[in-house]
PDB file of N, CA and C in Angstrom:
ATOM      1  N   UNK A   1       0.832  -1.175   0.000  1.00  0.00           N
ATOM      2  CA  UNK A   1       0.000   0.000   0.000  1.00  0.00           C
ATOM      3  C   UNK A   1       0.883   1.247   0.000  1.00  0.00           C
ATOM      4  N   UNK A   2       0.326   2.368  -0.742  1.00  0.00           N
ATOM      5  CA  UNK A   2       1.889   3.623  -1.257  1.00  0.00           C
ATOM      6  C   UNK A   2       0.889   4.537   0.362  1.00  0.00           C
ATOM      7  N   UNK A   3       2.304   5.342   0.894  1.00  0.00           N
ATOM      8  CA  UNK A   3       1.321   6.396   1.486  1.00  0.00           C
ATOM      9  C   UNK A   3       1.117   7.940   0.605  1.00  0.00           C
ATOM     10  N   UNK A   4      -0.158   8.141   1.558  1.00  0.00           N
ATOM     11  CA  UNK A   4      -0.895   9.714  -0.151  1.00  0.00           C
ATOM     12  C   UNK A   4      -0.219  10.972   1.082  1.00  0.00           C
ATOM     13  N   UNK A   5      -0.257  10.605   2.286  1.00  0.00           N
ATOM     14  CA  UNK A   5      -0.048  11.832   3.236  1.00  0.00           C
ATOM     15  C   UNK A   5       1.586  12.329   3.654  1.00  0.00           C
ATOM     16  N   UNK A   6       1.599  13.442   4.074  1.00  0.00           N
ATOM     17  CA  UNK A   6       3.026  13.369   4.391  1.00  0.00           C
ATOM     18  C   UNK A   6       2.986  14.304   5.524  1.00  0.00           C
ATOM     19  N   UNK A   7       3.804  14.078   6.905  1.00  0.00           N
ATOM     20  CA  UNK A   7       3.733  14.620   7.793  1.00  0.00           C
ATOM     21  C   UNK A   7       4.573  15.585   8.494  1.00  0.00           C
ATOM     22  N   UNK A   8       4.765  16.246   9.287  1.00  0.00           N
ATOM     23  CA  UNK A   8       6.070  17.440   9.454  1.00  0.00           C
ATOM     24  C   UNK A   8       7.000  16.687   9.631  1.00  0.00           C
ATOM     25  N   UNK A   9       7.325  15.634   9.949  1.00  0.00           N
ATOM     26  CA  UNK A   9       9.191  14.862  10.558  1.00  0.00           C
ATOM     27  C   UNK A   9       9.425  14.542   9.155  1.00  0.00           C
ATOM     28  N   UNK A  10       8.438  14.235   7.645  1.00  0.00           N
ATOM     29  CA  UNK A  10       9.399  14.172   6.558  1.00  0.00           C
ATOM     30  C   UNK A  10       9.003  15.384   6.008  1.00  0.00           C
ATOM     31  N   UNK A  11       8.489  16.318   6.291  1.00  0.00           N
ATOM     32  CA  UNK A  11       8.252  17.522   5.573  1.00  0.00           C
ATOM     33  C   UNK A  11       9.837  18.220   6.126  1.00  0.00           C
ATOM     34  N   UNK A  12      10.047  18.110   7.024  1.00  0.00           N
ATOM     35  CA  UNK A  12      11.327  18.377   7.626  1.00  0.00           C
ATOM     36  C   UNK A  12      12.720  18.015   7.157  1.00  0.00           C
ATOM     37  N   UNK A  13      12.662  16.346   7.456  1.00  0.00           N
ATOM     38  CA  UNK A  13      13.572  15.607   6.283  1.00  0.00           C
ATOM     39  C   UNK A  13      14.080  16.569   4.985  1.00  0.00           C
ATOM     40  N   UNK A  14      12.682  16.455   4.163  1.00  0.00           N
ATOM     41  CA  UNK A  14      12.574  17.190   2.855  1.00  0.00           C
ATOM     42  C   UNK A  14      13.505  18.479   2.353  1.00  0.00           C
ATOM     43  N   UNK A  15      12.692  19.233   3.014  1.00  0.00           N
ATOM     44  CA  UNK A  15      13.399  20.646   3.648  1.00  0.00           C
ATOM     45  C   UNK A  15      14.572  21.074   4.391  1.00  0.00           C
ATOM     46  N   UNK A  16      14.567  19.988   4.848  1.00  0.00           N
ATOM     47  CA  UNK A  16      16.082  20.275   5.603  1.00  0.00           C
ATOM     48  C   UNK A  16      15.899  21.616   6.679  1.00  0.00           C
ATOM     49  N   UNK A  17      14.531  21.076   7.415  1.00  0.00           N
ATOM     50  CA  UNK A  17      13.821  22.350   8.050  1.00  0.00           C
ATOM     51  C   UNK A  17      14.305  21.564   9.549  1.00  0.00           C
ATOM     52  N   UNK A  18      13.909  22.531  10.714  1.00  0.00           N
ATOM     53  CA  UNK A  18      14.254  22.102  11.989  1.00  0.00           C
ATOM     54  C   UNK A  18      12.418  21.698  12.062  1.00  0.00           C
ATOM     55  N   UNK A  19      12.095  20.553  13.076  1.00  0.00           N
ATOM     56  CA  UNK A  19      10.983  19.973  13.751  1.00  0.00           C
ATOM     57  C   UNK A  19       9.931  21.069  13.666  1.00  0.00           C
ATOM     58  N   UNK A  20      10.351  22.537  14.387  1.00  0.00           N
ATOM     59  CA  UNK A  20       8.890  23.488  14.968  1.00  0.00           C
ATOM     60  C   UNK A  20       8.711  23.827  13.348  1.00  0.00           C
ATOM     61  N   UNK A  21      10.128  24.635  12.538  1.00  0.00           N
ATOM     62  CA  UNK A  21       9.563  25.024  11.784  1.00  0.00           C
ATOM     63  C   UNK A  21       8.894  24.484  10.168  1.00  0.00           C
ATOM     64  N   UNK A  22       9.112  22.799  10.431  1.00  0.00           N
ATOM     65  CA  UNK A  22       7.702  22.295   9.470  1.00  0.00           C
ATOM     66  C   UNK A  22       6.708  21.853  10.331  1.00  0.00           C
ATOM     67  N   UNK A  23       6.707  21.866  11.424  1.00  0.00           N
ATOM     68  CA  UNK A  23       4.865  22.013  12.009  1.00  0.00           C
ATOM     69  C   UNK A  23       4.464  23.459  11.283  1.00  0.00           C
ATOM     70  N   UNK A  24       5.196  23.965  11.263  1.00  0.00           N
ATOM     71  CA  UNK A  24       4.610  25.799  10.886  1.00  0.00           C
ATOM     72  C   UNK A  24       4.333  25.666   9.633  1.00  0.00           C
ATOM     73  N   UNK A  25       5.231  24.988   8.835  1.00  0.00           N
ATOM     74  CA  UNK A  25       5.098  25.098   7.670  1.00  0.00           C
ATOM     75  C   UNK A  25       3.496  23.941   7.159  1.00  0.00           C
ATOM     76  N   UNK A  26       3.568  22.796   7.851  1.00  0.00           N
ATOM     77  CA  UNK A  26       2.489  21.713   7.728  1.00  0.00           C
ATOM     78  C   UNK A  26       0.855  22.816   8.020  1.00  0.00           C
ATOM     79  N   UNK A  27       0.892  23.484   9.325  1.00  0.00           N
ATOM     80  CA  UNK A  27      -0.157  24.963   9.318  1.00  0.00           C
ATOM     81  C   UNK A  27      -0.554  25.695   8.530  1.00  0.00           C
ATOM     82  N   UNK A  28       0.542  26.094   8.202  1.00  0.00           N
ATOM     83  CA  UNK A  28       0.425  27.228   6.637  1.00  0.00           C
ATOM     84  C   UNK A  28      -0.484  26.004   5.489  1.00  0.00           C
ATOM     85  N   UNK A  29       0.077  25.004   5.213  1.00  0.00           N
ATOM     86  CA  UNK A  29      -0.523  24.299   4.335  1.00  0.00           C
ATOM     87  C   UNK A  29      -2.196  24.200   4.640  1.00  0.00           C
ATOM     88  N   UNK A  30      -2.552  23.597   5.799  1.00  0.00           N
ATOM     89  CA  UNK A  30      -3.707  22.951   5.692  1.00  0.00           C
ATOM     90  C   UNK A  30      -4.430  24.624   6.013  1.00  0.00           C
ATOM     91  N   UNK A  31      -3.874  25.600   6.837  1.00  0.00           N
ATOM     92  CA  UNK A  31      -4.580  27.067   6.550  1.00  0.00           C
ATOM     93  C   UNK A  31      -5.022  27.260   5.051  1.00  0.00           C
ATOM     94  N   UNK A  32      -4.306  27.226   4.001  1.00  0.00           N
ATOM     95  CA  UNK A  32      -3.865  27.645   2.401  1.00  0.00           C
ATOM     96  C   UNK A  32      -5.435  26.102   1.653  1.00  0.00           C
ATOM     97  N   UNK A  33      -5.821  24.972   2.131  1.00  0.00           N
ATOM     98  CA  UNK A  33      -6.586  24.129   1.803  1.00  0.00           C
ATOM     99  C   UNK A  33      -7.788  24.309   2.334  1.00  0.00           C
ATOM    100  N   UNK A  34      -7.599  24.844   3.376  1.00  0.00           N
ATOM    101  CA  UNK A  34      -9.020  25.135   3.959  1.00  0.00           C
ATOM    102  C   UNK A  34      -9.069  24.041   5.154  1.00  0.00           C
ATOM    103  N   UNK A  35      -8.061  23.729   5.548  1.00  0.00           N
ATOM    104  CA  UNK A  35      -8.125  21.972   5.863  1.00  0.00           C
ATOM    105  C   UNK A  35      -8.368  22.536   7.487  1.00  0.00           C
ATOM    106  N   UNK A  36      -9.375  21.455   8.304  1.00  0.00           N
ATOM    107  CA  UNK A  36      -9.396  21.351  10.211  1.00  0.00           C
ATOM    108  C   UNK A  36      -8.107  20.670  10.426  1.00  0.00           C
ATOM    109  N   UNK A  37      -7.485  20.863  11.756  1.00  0.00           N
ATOM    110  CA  UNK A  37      -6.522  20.308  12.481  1.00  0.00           C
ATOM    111  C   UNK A  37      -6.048  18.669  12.514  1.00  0.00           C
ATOM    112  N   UNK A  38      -7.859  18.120  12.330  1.00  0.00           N
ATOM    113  CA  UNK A  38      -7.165  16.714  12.282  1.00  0.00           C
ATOM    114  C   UNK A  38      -7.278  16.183  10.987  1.00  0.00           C
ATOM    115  N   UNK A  39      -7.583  16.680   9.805  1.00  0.00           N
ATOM    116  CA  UNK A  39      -6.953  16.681   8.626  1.00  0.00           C
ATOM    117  C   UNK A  39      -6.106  16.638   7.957  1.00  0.00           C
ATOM    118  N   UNK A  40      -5.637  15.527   6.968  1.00  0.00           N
ATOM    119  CA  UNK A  40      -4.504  15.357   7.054  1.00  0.00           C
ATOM    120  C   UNK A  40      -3.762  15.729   5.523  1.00  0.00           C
ATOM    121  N   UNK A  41      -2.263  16.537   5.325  1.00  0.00           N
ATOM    122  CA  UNK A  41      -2.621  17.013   4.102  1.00  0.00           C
ATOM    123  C   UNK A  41      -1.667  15.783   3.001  1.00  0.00           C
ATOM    124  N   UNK A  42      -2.060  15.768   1.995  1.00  0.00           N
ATOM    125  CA  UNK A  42      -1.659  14.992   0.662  1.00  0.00           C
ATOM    126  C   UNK A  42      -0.242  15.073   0.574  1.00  0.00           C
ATOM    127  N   UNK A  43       0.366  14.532  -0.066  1.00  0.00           N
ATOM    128  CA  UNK A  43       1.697  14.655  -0.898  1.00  0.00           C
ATOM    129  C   UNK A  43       1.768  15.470  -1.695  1.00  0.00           C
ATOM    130  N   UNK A  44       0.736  15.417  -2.747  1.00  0.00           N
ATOM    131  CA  UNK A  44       0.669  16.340  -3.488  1.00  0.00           C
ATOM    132  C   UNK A  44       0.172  17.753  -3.375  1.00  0.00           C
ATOM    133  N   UNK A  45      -0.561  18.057  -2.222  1.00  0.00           N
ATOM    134  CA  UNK A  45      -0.612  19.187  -1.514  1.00  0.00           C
ATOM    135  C   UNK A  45       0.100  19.772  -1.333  1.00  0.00           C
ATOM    136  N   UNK A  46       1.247  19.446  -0.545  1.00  0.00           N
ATOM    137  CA  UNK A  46       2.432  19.704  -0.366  1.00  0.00           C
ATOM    138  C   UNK A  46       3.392  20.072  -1.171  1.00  0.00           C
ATOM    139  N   UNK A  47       3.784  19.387  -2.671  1.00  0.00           N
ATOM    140  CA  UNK A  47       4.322  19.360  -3.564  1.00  0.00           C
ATOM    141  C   UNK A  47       3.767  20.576  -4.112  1.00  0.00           C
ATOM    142  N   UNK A  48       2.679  20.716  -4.047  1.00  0.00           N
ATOM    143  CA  UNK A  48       2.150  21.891  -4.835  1.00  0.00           C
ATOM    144  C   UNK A  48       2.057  23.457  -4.279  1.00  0.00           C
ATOM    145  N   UNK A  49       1.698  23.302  -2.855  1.00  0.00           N
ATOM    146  CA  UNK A  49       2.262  24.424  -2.107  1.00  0.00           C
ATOM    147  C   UNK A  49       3.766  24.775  -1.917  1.00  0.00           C
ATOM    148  N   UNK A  50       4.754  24.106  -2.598  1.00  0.00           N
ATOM    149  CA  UNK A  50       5.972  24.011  -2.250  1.00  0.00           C
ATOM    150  C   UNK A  50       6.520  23.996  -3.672  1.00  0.00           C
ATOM    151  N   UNK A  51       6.163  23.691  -4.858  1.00  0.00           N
ATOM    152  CA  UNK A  51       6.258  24.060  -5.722  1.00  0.00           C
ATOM    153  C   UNK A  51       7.387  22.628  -6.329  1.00  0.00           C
ATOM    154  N   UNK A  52       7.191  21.816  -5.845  1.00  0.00           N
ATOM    155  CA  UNK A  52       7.934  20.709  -5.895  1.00  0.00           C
ATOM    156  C   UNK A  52       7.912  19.249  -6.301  1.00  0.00           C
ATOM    157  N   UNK A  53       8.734  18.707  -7.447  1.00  0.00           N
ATOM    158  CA  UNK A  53       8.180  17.501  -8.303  1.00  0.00           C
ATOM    159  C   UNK A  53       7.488  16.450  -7.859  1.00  0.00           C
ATOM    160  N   UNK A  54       5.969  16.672  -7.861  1.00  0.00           N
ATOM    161  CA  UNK A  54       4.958  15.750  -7.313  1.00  0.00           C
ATOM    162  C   UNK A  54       5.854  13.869  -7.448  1.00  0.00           C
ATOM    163  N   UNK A  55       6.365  13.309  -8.327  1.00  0.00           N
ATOM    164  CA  UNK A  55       6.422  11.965  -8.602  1.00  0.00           C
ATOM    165  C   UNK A  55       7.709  11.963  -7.736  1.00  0.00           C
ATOM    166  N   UNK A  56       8.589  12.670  -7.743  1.00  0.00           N
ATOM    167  CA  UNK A  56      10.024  12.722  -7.062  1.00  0.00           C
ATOM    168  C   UNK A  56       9.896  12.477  -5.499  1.00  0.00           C
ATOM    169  N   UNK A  57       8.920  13.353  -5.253  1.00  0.00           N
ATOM    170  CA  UNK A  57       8.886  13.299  -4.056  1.00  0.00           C
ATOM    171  C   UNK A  57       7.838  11.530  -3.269  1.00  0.00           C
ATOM    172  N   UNK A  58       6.736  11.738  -4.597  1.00  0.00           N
ATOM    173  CA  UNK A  58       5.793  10.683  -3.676  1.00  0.00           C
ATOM    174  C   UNK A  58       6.614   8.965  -3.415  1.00  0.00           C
ATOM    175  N   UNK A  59       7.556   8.787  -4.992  1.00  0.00           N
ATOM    176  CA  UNK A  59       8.551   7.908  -4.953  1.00  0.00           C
ATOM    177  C   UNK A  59       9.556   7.872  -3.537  1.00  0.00           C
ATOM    178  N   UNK A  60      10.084   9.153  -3.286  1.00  0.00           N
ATOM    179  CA  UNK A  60      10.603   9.127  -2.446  1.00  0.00           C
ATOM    180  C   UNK A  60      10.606   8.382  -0.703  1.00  0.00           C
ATOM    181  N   UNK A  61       8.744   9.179  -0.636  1.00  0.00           N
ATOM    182  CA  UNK A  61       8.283   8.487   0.681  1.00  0.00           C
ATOM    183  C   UNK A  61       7.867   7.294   0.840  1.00  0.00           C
ATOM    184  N   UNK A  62       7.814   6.998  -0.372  1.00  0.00           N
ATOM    185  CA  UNK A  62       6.991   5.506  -0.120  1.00  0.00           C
ATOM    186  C   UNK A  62       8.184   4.313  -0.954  1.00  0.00           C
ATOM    187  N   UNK A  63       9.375   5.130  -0.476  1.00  0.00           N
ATOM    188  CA  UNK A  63      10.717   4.144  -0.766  1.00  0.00           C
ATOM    189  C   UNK A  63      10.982   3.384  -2.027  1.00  0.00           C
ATOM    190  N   UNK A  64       9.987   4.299  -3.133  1.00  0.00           N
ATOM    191  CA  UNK A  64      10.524   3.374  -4.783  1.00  0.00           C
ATOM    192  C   UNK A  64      11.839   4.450  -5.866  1.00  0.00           C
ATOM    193  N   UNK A  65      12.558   2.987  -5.872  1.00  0.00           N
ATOM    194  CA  UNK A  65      13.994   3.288  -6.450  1.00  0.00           C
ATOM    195  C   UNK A  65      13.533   3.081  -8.518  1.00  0.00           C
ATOM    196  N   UNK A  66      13.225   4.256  -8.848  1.00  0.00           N
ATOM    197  CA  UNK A  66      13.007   4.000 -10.407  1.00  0.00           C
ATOM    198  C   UNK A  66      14.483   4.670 -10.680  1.00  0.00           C
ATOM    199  N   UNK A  67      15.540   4.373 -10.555  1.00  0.00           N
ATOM    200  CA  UNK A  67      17.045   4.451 -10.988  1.00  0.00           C
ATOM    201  C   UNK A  67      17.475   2.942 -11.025  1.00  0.00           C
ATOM    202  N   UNK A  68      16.633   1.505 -10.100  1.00  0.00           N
ATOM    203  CA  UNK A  68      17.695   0.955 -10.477  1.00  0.00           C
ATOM    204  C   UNK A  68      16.554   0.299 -11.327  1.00  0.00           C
ATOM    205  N   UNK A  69      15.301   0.160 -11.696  1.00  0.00           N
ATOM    206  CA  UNK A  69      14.540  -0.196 -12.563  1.00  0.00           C
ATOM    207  C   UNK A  69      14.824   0.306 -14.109  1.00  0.00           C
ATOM    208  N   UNK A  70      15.755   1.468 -14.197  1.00  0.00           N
ATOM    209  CA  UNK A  70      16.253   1.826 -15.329  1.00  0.00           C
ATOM    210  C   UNK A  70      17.249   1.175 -16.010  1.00  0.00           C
ATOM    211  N   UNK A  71      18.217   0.788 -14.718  1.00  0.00           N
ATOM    212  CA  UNK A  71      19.611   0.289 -14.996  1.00  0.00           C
ATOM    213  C   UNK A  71      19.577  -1.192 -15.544  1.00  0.00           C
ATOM    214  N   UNK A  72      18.514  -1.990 -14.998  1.00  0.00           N
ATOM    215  CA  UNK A  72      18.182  -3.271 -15.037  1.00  0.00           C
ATOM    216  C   UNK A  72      17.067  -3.526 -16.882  1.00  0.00           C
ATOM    217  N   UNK A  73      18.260  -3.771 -17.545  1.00  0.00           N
ATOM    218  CA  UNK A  73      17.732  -3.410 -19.009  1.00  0.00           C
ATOM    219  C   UNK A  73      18.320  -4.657 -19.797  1.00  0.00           C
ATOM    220  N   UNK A  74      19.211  -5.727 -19.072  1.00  0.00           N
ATOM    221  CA  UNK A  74      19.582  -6.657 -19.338  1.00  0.00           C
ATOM    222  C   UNK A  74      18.540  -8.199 -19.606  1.00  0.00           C
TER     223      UNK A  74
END
């Protein structure tokens, strides 16, 4: 099963942000969606408020390697 959500400790990761300031940043998002507190926001939400390659990233979290699926041509 892929995950669709992404939460501030990899919004952080991502960013190379400290802990408080992607909770702030995860706020700003679901403020900017319209989204309640226990709502949870997308990948691509994110990607898109952030301006950032939706497939790059969703590959990323949900740990798929399409570099060595390239290499493997034998």
């Amino acid at each position: 099963m892929r995950k669709l959500c992404i939460n501030s400790s990899e919004i952080g990761i991502i960013l190379g942000k400290k802990p408080s300031t992607a909770q702030k940043l995860l706020r700003t998002i679901k403020d900017a969606y319209g989204k309640k507190k226990h709502q949870s926001v997308t990948i691509r939400e994110f990607c898109d408020f952030e301006c950032l390659p939706y497939e790059e990233i969703f590959n990323m979290l949900n740990g798929i390697d399409l570099a060595s699926d390239k290499t493997s041509t034998k």
